[in-house]
C-alpha atoms as a PDB file:
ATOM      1  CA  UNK A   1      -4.889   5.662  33.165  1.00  0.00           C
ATOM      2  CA  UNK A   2      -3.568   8.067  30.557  1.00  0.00           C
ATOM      3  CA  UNK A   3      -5.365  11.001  29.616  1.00  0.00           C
ATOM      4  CA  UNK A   4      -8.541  10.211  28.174  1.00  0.00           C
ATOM      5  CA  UNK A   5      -8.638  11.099  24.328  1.00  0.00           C
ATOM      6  CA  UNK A   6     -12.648  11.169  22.538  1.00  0.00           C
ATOM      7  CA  UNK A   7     -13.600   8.602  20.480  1.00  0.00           C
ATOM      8  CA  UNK A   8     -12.485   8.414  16.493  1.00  0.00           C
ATOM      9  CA  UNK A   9     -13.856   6.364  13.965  1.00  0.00           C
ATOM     10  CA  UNK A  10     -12.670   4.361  11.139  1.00  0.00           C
ATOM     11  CA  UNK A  11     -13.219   2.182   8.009  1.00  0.00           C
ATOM     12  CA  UNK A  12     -10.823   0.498   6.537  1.00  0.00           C
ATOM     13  CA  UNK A  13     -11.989   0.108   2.794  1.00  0.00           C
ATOM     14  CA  UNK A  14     -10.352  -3.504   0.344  1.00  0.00           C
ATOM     15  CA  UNK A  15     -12.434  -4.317  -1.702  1.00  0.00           C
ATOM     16  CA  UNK A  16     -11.933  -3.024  -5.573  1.00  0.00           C
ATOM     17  CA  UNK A  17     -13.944  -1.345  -8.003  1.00  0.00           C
ATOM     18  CA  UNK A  18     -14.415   1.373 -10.380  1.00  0.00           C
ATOM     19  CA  UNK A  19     -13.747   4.992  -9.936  1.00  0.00           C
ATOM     20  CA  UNK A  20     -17.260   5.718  -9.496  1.00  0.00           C
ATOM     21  CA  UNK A  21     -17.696   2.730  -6.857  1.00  0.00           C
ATOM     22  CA  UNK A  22     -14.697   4.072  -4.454  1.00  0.00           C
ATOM     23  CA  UNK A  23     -15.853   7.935  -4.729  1.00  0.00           C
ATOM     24  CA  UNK A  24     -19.411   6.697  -3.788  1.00  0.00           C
ATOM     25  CA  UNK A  25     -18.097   4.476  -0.742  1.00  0.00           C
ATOM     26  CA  UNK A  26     -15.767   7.023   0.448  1.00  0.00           C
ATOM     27  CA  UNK A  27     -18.479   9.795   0.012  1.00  0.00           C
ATOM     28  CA  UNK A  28     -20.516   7.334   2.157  1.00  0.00           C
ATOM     29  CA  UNK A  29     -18.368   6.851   5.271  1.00  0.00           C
ATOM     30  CA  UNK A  30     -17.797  10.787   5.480  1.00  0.00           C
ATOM     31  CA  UNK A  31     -21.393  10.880   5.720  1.00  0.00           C
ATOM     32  CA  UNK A  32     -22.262   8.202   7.735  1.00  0.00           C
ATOM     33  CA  UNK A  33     -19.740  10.243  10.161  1.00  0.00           C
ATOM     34  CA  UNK A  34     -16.459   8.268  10.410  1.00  0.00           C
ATOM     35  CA  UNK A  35     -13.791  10.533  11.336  1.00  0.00           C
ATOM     36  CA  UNK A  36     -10.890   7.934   9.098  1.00  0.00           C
ATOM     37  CA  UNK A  37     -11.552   6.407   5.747  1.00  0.00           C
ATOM     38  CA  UNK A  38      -8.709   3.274   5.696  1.00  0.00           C
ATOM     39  CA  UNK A  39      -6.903   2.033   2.979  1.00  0.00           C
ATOM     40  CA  UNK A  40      -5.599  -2.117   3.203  1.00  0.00           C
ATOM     41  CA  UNK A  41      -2.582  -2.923   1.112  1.00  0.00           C
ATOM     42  CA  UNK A  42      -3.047  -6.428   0.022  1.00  0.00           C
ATOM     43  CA  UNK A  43      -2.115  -7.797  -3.467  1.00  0.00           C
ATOM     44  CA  UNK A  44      -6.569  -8.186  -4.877  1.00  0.00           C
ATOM     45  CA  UNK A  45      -6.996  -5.119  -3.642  1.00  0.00           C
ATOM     46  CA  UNK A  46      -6.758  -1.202  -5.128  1.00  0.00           C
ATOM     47  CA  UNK A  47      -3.540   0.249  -4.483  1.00  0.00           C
ATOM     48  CA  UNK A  48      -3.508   2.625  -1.233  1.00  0.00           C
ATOM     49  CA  UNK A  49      -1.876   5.936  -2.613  1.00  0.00           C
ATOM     50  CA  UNK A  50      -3.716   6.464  -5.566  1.00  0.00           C
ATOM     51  CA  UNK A  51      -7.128   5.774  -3.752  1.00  0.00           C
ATOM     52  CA  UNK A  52      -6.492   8.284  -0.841  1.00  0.00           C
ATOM     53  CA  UNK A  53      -5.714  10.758  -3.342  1.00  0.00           C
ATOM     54  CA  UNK A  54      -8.977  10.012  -5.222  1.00  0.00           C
ATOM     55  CA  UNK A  55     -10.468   9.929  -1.556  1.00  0.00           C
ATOM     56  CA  UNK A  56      -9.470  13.089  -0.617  1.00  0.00           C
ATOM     57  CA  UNK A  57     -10.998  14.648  -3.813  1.00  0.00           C
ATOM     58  CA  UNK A  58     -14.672  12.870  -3.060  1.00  0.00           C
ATOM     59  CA  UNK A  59     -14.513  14.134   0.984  1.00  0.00           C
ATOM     60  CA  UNK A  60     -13.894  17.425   2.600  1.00  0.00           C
ATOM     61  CA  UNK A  61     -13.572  15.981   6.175  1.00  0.00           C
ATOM     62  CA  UNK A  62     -12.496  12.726   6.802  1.00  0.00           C
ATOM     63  CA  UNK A  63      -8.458  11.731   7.323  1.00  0.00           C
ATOM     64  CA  UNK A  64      -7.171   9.348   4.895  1.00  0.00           C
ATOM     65  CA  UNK A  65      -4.936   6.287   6.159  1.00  0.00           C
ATOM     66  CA  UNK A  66      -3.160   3.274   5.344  1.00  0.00           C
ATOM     67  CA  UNK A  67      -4.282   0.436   7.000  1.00  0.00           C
ATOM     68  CA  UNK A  68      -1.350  -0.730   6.876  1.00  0.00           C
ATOM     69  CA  UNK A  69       0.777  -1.018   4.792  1.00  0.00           C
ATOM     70  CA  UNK A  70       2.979  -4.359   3.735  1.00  0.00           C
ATOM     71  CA  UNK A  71       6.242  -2.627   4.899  1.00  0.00           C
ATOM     72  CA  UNK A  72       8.019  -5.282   3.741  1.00  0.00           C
ATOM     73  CA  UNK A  73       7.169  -4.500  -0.146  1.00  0.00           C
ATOM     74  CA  UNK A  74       8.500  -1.265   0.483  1.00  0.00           C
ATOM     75  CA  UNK A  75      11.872   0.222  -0.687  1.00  0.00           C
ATOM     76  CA  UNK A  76      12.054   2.791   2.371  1.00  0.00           C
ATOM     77  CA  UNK A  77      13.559   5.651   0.371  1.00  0.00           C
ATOM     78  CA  UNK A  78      11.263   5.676  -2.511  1.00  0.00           C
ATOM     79  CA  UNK A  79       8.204   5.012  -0.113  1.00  0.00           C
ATOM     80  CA  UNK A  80       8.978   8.154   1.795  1.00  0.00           C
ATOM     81  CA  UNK A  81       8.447  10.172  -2.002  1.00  0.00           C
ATOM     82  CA  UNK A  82       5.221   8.165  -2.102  1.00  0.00           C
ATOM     83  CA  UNK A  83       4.090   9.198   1.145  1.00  0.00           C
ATOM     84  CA  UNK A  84       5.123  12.665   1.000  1.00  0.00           C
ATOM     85  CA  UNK A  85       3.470  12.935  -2.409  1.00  0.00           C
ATOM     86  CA  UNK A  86       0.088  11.920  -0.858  1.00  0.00           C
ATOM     87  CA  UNK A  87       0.507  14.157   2.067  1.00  0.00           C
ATOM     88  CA  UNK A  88       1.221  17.049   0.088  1.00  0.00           C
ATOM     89  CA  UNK A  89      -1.907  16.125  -2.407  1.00  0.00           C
ATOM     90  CA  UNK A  90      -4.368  15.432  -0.082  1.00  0.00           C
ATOM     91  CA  UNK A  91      -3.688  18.736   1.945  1.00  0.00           C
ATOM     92  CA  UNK A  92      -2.317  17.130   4.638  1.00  0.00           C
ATOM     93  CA  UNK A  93      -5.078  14.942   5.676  1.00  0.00           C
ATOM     94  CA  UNK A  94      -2.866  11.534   5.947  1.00  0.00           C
ATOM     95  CA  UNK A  95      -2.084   9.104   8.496  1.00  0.00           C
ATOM     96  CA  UNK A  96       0.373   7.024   7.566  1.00  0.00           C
ATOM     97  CA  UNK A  97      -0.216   3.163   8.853  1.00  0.00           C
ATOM     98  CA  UNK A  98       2.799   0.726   8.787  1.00  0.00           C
ATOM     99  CA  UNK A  99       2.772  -2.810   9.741  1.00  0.00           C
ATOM    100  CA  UNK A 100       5.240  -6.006   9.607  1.00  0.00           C
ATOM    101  CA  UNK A 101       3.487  -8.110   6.915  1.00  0.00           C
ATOM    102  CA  UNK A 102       2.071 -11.122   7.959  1.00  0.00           C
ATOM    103  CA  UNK A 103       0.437 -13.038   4.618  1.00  0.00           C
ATOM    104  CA  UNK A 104       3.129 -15.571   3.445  1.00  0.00           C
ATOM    105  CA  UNK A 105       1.256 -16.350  -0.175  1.00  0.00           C
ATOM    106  CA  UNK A 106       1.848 -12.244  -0.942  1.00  0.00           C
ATOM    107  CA  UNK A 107       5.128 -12.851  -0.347  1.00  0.00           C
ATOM    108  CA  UNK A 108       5.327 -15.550  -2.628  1.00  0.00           C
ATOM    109  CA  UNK A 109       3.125 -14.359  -5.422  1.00  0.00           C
ATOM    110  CA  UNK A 110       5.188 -10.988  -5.359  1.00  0.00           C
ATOM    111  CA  UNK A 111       8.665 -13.239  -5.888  1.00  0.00           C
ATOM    112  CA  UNK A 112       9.326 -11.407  -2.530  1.00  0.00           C
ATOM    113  CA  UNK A 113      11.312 -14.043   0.181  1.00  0.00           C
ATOM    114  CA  UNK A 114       9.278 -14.138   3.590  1.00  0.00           C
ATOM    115  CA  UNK A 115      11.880 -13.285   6.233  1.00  0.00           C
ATOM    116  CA  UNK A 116      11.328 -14.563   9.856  1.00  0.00           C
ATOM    117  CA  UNK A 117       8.920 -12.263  11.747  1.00  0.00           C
ATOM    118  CA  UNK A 118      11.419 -10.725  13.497  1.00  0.00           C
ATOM    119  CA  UNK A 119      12.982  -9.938  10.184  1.00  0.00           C
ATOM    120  CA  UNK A 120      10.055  -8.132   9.295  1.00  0.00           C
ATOM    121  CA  UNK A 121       9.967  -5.881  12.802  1.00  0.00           C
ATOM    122  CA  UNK A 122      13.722  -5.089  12.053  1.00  0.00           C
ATOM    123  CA  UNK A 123      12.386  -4.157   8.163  1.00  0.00           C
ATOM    124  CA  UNK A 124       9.539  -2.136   9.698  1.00  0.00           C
ATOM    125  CA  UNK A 125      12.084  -0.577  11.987  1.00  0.00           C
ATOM    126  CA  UNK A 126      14.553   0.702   9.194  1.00  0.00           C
ATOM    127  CA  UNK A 127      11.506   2.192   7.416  1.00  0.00           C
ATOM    128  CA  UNK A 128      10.121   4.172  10.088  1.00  0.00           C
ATOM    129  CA  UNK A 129      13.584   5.653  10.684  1.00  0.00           C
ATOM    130  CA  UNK A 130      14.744   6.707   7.288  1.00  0.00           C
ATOM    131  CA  UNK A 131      11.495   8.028   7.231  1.00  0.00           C
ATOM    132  CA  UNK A 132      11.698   9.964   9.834  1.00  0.00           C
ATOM    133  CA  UNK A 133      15.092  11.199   8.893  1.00  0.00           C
ATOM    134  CA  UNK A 134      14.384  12.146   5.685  1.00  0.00           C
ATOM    135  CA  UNK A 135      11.182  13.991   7.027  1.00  0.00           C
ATOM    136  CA  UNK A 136      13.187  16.141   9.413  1.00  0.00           C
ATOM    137  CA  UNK A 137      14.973  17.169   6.790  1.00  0.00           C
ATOM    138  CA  UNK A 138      14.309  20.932   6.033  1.00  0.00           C
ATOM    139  CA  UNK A 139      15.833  20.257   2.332  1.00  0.00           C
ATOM    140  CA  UNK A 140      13.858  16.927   1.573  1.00  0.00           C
ATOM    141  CA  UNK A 141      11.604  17.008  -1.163  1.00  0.00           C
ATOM    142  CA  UNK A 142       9.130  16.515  -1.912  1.00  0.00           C
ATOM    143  CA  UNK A 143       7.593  17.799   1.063  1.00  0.00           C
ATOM    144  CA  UNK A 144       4.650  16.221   3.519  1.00  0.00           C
ATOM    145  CA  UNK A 145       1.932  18.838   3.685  1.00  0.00           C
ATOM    146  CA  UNK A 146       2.442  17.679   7.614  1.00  0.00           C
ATOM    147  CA  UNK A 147       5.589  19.081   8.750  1.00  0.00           C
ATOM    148  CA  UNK A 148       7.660  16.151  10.212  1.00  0.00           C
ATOM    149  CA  UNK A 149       5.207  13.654   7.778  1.00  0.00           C
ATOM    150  CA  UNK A 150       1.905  12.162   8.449  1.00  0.00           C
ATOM    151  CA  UNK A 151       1.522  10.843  11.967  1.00  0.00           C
ATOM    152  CA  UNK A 152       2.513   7.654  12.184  1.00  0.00           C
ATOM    153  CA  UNK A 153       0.563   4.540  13.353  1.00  0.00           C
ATOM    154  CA  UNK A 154       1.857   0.830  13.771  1.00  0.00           C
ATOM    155  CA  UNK A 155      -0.176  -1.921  14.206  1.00  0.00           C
ATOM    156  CA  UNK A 156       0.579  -5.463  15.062  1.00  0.00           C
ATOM    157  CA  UNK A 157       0.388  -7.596  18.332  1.00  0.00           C
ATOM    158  CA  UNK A 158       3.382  -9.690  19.086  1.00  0.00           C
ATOM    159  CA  UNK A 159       5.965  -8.004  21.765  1.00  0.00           C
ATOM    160  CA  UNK A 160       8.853  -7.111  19.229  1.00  0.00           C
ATOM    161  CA  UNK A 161       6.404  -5.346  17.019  1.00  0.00           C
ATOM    162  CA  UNK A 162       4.492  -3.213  20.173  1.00  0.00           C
ATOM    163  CA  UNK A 163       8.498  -2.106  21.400  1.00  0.00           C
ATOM    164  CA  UNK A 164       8.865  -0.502  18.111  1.00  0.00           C
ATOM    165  CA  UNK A 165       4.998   0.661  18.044  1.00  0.00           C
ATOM    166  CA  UNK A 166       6.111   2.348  21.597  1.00  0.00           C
ATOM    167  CA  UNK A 167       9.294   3.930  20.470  1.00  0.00           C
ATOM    168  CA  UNK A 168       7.633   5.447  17.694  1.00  0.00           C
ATOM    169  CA  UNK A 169       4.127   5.681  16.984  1.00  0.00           C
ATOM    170  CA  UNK A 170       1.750   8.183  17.643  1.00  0.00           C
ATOM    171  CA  UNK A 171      -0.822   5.624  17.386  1.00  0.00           C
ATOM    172  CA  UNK A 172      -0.778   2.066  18.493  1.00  0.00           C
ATOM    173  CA  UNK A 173      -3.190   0.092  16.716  1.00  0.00           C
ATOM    174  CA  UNK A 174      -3.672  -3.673  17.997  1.00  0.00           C
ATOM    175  CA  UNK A 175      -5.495  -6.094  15.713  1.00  0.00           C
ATOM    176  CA  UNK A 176      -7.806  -7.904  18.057  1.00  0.00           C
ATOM    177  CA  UNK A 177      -5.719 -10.947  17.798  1.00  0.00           C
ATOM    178  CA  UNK A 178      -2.248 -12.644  15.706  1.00  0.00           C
ATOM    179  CA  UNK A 179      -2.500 -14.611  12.360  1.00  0.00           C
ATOM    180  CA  UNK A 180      -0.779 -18.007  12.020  1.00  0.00           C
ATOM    181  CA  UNK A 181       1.683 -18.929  10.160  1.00  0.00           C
ATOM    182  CA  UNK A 182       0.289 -18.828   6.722  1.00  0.00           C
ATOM    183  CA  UNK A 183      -1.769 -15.462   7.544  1.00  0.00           C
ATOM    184  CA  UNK A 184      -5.040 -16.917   6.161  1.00  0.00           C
ATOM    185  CA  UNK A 185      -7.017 -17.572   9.526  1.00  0.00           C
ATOM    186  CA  UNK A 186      -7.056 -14.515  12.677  1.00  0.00           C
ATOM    187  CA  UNK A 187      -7.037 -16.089  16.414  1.00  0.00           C
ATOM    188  CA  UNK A 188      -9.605 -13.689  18.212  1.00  0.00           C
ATOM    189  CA  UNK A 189      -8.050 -12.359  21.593  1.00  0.00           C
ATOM    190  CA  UNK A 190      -9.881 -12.563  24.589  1.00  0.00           C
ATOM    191  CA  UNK A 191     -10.370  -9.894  27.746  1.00  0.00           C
ATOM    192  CA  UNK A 192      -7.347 -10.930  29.541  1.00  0.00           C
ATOM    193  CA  UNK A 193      -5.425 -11.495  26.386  1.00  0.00           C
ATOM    194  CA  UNK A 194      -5.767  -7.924  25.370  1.00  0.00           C
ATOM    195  CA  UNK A 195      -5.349  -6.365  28.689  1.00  0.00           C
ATOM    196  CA  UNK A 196      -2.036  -7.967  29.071  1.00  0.00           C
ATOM    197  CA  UNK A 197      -1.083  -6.291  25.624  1.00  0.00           C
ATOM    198  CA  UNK A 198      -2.250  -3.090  26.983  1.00  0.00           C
ATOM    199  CA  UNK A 199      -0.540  -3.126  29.765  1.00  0.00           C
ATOM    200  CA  UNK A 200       2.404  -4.143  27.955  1.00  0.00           C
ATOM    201  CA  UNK A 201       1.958  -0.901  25.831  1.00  0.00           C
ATOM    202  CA  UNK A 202       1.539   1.000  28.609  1.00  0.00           C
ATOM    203  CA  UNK A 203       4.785  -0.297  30.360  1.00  0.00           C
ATOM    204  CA  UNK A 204       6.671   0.479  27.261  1.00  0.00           C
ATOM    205  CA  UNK A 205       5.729   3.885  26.653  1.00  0.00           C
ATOM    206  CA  UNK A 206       6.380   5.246  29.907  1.00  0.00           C
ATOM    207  CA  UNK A 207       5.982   9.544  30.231  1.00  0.00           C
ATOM    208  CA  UNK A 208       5.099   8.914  26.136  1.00  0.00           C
ATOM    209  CA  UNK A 209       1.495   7.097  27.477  1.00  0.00           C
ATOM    210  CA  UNK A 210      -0.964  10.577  27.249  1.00  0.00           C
ATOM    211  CA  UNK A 211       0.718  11.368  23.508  1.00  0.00           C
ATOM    212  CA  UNK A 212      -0.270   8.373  21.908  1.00  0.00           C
ATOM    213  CA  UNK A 213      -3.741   7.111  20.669  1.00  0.00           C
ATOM    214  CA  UNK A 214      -4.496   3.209  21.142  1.00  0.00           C
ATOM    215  CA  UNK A 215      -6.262   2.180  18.202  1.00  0.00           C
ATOM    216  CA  UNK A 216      -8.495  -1.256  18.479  1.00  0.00           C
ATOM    217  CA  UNK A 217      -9.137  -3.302  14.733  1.00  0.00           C
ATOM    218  CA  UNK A 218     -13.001  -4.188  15.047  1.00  0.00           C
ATOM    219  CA  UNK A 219     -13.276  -7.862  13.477  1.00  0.00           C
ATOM    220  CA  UNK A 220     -16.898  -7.990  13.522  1.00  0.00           C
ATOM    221  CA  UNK A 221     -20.144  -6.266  14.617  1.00  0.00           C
ATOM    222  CA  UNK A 222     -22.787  -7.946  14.701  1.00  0.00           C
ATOM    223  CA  UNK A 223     -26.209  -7.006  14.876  1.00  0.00           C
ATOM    224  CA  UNK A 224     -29.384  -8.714  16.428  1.00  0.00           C
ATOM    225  CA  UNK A 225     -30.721 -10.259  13.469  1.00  0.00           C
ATOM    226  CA  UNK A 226     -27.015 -11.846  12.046  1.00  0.00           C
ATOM    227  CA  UNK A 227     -26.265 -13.362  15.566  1.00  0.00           C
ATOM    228  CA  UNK A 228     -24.601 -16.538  14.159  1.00  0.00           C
ATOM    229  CA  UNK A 229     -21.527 -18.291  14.517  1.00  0.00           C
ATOM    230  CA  UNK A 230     -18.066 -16.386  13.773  1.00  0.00           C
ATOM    231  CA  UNK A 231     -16.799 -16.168  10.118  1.00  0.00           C
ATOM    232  CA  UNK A 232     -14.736 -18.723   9.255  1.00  0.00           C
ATOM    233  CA  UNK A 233     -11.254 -16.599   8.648  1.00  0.00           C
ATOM    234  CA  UNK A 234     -11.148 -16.512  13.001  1.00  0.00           C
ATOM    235  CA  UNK A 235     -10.910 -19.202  15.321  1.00  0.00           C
ATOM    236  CA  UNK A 236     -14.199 -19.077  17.302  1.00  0.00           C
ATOM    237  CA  UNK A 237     -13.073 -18.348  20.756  1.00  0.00           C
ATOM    238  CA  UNK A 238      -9.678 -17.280  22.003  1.00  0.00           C
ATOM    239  CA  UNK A 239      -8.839 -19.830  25.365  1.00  0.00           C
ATOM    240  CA  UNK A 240     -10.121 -16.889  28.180  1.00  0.00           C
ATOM    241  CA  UNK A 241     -13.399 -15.952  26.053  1.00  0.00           C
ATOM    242  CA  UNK A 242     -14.389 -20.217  26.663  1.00  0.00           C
ATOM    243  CA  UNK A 243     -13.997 -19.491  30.787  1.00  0.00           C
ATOM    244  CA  UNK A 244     -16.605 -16.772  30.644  1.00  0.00           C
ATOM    245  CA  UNK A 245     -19.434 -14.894  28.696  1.00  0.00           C
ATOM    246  CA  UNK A 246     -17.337 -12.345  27.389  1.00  0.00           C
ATOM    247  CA  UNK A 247     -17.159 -11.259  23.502  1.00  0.00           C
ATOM    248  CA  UNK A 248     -13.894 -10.667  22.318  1.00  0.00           C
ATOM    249  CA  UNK A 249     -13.044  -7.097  22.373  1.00  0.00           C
ATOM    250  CA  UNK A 250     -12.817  -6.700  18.971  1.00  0.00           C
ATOM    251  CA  UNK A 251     -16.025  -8.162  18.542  1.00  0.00           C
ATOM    252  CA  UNK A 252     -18.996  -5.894  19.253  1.00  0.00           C
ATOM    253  CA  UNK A 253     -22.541  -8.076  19.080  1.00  0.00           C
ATOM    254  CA  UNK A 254     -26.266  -6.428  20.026  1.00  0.00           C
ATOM    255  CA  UNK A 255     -28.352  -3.118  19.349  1.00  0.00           C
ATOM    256  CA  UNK A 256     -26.860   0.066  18.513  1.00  0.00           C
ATOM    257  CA  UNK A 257     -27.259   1.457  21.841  1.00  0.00           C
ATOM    258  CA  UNK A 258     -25.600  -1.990  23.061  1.00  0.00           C
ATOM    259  CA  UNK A 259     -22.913  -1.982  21.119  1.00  0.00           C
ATOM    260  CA  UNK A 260     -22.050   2.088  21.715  1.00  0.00           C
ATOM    261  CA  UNK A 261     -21.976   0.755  25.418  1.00  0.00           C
ATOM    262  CA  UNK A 262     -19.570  -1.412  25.134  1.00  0.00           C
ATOM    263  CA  UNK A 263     -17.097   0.698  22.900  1.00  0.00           C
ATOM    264  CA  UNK A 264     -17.750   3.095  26.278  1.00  0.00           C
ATOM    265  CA  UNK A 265     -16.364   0.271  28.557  1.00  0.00           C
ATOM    266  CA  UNK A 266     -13.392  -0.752  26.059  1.00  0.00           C
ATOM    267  CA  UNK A 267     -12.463   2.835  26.664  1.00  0.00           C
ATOM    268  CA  UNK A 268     -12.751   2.490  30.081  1.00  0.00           C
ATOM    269  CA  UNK A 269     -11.254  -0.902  30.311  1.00  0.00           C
ATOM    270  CA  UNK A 270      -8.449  -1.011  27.979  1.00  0.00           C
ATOM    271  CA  UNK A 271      -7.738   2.804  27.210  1.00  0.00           C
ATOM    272  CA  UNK A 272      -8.996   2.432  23.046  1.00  0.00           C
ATOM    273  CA  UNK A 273     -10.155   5.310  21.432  1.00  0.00           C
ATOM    274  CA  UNK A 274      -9.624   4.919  18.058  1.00  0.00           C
ATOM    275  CA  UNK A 275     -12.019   2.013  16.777  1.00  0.00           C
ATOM    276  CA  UNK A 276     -11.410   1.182  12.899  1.00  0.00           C
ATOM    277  CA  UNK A 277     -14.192  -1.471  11.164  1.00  0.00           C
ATOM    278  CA  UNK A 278     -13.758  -3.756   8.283  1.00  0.00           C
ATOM    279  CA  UNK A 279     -15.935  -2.360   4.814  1.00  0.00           C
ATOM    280  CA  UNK A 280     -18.157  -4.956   5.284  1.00  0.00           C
ATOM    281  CA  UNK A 281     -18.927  -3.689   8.894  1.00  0.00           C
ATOM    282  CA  UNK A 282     -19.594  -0.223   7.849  1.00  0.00           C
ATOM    283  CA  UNK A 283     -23.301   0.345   7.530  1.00  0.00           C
ATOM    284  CA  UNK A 284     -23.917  -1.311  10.608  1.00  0.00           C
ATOM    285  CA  UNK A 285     -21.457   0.766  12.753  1.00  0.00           C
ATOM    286  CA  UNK A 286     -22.682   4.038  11.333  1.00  0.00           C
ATOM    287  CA  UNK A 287     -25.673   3.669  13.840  1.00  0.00           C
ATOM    288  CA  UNK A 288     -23.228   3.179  16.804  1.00  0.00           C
ATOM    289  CA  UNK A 289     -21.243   6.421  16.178  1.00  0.00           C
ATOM    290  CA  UNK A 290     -24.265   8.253  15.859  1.00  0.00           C
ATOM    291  CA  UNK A 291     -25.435   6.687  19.425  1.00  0.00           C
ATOM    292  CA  UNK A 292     -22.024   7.655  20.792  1.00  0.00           C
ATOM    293  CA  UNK A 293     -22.469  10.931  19.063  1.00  0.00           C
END
């Protein structure tokens, strides 16, 4: 087992509103003592540099992230200004989130074609190296407050996705499950589902295992009183989780002090550290960290 890392928190913030709204929300995680405030980067919702920078203004502690971005969308040349930008405005306090795309409809609203997903992991692939080679450059401006840029996290799940995750990222963050085709509807992984896609991590990154943070997406907590059947967007049960009593990992059910036990034994168990909640999630986490706390 790789060096064990402490616990960070985050939420990852979609849904729209006014200036006011997003400075209140963001004022809110800081003090409900998440250690990340996320941004998603999906068409309906606000767009991610321009919040973290009014983010940053509204905190003083909290790490600002993308959560992640469509890379696809992305010209990588004038997303590395972008991101460098933001670094450099928000004094450094950016993590910089990249993922594959997986929502065909964006595509298509955006006139954008919807390449194969291996398409996408070679797309993701180019980004995160002109990126890093424009980053290492001394002369490159403008420059990341960070000196080699943010630190990078990649999120996905499929195998061609976590080989570029290990190559790269200094944070591997696994969404609980894959999306089908169309992206609308998120097949929950079960125990043995995710510990095989640990362990495939952990293969792939090799001496590189105690430098990088495993990140876990939590779909849903749920507490006592809203025990009810699963949200419609996920399947209800991934095939292993219908052999036994287990929750899904990424779902976390039960009291406060319940639930802060079982982030202890996904630690334990799969190596996570880094737990990230939806918006909608984030009240009734708060109570967890402060258990764990």
């Amino acid at each position: 087992m790789p060096l064990q890392r402490p616990f960070r928190f985050g939420v990852n913030m979609f849904v729209p509103g006014s200036r006011r709204e997003w400075s209140a929300k963001c004022r809110r995680a800081e003090e409900l003592g998440f250690d990340v405030v996320g941004v998603a980067d999906h068409l309906e919702f606000s767009a991610p540099f321009p919040a973290m920078v009014l983010a940053a203004e509204m905190t003083e502690r909290v790490r600002l992230s993308t959560f992640v971005l469509n890379t696809p969308f992305y010209n990588p040349v004038l997303l590395a200004r972008d991101v460098a930008s933001t670094d450099q405005f928000i004094d450094g306090r950016m993590e910089l989130g990249l993922g594959a795309g997986y929502v065909k409809a964006e595509f298509d609203t955006a006139g954008i074609p919807f390449p194969s997903g291996g398409r996408r992991v070679e797309q993701l692939e180019r980004t995160v190296t002109t990126l890093r080679r424009l980053f290492e450059d001394t002369e490159y401006q403008p420059r990341p407050a960070q000196p080699s840029g943010p630190p990078l996290l990649i999120g996905g799940w499929g195998d061609r996705l976590l080989r570029l995750a290990a190559a790269h990222a200094d944070i591997i963050a696994l969404t609980g499950g894959w999306a089908n085709t169309t992206g609308d509807v998120l097949q929950l992984a079960g125990a043995a589902q995710t510990e095989e896609r640990v362990a495939y991590v952990r293969g792939l990154l090799g001496d590189r295992a105690d430098a990088v943070e495993l990140n876990l997406m939590v779909q849903q907590v749920i507490p006592p009183a809203e025990r009810t059947a699963v949200p419609d967007r996920f399947e209800p049960l991934p095939p292993d989780a219908e052999r036994g009593s287990e929750e899904p990992p990424s779902v976390l059910s039960g009291t406060p002090t319940d639930m802060a036990q079982q982030i202890k034994e996904r630690r334990e168990r799969y190596g996570f550290t880094y737990f990230t909640v939806m918006e909608y999630n984030m009240e009734n986490f708060a109570p967890v960290i402060a258990a764990l706390r």
